[in-house]
C-alpha atoms as a PDB file:
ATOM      1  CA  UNK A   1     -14.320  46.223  -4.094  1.00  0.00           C
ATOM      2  CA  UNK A   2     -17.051  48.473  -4.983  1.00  0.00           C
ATOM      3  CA  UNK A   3     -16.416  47.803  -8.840  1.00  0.00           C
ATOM      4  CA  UNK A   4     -16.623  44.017  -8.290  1.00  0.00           C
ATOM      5  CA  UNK A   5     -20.181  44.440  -6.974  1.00  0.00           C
ATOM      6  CA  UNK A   6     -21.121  46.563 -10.034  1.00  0.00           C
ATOM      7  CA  UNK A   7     -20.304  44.325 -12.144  1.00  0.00           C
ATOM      8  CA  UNK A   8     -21.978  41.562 -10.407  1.00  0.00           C
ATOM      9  CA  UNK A   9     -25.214  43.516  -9.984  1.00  0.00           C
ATOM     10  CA  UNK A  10     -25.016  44.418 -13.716  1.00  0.00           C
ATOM     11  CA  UNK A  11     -24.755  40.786 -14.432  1.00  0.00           C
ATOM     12  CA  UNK A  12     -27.207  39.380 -12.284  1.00  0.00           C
ATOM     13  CA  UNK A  13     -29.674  42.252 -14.043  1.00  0.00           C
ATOM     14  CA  UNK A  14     -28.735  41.367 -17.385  1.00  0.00           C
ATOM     15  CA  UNK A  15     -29.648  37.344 -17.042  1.00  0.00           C
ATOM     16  CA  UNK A  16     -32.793  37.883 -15.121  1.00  0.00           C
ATOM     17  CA  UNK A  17     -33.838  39.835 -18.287  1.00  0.00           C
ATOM     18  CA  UNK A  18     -33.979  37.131 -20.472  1.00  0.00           C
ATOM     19  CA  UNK A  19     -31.494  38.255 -22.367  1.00  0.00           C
ATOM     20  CA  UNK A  20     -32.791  36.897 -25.852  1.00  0.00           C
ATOM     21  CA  UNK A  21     -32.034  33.634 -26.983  1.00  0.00           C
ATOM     22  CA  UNK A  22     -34.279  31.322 -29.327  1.00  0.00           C
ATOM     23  CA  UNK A  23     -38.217  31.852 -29.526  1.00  0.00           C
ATOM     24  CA  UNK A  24     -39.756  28.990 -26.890  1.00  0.00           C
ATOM     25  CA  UNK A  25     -42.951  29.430 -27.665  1.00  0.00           C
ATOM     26  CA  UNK A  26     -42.979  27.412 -31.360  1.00  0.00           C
ATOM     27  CA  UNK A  27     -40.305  24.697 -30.631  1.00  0.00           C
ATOM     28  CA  UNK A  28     -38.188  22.991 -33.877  1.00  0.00           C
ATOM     29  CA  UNK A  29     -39.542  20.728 -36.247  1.00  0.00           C
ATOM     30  CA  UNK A  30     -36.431  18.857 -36.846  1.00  0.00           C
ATOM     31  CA  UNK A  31     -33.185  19.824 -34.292  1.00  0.00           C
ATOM     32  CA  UNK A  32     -30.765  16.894 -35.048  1.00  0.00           C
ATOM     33  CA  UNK A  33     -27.188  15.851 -36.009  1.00  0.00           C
ATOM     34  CA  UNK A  34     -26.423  13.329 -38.426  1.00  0.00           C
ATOM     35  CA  UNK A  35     -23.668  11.839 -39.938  1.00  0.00           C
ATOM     36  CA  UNK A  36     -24.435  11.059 -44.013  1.00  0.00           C
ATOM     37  CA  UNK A  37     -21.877   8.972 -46.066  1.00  0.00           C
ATOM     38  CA  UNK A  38     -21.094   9.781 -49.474  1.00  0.00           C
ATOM     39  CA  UNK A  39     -23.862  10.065 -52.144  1.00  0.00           C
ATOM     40  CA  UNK A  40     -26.617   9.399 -48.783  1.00  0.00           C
ATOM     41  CA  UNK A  41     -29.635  11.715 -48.166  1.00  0.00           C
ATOM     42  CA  UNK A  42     -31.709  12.867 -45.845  1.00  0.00           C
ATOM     43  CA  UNK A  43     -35.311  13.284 -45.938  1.00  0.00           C
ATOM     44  CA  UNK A  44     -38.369  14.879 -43.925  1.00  0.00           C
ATOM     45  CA  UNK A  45     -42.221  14.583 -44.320  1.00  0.00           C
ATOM     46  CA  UNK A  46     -43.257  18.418 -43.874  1.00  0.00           C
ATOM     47  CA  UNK A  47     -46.828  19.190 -43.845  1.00  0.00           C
ATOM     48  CA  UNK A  48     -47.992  22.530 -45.672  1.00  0.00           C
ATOM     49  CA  UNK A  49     -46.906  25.756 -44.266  1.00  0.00           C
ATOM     50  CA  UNK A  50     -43.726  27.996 -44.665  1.00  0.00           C
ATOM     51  CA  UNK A  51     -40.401  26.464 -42.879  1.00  0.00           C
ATOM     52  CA  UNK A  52     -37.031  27.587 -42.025  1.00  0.00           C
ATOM     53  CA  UNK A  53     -33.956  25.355 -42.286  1.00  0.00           C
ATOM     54  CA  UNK A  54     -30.326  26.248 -40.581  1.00  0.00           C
ATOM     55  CA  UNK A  55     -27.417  23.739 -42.176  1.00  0.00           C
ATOM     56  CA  UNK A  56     -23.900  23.388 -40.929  1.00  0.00           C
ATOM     57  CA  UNK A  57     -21.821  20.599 -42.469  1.00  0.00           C
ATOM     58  CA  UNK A  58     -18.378  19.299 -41.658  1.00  0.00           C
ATOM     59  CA  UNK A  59     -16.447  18.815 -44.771  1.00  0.00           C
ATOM     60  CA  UNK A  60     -17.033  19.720 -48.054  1.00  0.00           C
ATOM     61  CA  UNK A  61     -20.663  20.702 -47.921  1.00  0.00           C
ATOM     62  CA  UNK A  62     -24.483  19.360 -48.575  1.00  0.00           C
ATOM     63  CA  UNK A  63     -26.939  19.967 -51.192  1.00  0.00           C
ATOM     64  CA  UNK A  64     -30.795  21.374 -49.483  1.00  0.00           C
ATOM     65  CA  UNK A  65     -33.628  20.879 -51.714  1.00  0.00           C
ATOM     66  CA  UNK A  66     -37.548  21.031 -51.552  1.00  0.00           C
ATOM     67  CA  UNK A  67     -40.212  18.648 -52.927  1.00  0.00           C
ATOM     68  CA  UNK A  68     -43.800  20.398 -53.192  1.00  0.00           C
ATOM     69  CA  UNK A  69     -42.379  24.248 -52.741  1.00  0.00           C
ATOM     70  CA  UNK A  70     -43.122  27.037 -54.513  1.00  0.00           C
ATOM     71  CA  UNK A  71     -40.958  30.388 -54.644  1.00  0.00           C
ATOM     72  CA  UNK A  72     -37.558  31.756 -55.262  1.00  0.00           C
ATOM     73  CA  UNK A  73     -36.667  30.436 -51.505  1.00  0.00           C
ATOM     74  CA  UNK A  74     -37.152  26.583 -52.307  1.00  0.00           C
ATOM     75  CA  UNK A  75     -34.667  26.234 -54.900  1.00  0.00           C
ATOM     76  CA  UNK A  76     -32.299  23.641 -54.510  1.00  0.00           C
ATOM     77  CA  UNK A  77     -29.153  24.924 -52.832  1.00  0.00           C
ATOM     78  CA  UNK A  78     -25.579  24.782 -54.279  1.00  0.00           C
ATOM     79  CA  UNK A  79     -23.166  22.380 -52.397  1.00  0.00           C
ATOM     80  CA  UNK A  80     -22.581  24.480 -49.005  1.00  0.00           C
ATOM     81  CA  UNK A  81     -21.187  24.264 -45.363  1.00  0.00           C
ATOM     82  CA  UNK A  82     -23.381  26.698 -43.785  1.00  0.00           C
ATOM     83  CA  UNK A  83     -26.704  27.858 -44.984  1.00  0.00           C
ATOM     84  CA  UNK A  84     -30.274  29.665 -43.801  1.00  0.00           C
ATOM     85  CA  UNK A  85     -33.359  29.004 -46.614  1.00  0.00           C
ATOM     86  CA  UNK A  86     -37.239  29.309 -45.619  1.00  0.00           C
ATOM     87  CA  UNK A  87     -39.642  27.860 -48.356  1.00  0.00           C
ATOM     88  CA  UNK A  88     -43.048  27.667 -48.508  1.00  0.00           C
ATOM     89  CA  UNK A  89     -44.819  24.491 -48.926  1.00  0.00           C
ATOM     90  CA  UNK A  90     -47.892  24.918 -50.623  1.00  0.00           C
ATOM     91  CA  UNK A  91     -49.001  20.919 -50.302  1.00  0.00           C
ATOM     92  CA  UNK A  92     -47.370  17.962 -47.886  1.00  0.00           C
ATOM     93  CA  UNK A  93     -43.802  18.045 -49.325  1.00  0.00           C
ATOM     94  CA  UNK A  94     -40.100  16.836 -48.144  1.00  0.00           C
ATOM     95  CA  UNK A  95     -37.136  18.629 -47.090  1.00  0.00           C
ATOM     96  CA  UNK A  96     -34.126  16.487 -48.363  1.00  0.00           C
ATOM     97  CA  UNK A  97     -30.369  17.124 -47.474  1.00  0.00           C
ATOM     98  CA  UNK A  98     -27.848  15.385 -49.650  1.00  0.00           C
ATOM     99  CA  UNK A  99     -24.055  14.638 -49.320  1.00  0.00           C
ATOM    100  CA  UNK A 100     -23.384  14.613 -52.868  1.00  0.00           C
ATOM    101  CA  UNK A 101     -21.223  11.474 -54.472  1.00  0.00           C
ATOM    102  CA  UNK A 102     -17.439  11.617 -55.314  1.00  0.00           C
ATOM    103  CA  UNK A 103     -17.736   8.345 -56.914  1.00  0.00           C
ATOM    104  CA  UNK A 104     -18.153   6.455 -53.773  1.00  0.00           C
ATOM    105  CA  UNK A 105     -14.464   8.079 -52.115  1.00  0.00           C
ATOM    106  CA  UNK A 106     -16.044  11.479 -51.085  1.00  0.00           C
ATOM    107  CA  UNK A 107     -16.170  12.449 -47.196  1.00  0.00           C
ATOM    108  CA  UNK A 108     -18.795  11.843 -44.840  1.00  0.00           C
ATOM    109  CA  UNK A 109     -20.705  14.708 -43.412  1.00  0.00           C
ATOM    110  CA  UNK A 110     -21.940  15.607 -39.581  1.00  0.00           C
ATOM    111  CA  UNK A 111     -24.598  17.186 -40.699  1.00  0.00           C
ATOM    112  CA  UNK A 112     -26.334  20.054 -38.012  1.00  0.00           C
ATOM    113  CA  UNK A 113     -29.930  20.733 -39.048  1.00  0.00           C
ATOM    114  CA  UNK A 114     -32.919  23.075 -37.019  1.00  0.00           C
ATOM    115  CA  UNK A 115     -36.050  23.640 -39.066  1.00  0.00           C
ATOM    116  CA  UNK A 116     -38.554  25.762 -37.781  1.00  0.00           C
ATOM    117  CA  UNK A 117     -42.224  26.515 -38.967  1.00  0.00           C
ATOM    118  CA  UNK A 118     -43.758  29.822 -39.211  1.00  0.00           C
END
């Protein structure tokens, strides 16, 4: 009995810690999912500044590219199902997210994206 109180002290502790979790204090530019059809695109206004995007896609994968970055980080992605890229954006620029064609019979995508600033 003694043990089951350990272990809900120790828990109890361990919440009221925090316990990490994402940063509250700078909340997401963009936290969405969408669902893009073949050969369809995504795009977002982004002001200047340096940005993180996180992308999870469903089936075969999205393309991320920058408008108006500079640096090795704003390349344009290859086709991919998960990815993490920061770029910095040295005037206004766009963050686009592509589902790239298969002649009109490709998949659709449920796309997952969080981009952060900072």
């Amino acid at each position: 009995m003694k043990s089951v109180f350990a272990v809900i002290a120790a828990c109890a502790m361990l919440s009221g810690c925090g316990g990490g979790g994402e940063d509250k204090s700078s909340p997401p530019v963009v936290s969405e999912s969408k669902t893009l059809a073949d050969g369809t695109q995504l795009s977002y206004t982004l002001s200047a500044g340096t940005y993180s995007v996180e992308v999870t896609s469903s089936n075969n994968g999205v393309v991320v590219s920058w408008l108006g970055g500079s640096g090795s980080g704003c390349a344009s992605s290859a086709e991919s199902k998960a990815l993490t890229m920061t770029c910095t954006l040295s005037i206004q620029g766009q963050l686009l997210i592509t589902n790239p064609t298969t002649f009109g019979l490709g998949a659709s995508e449920i796309v997952s994206i969080r981009v952060t600033k900072g």
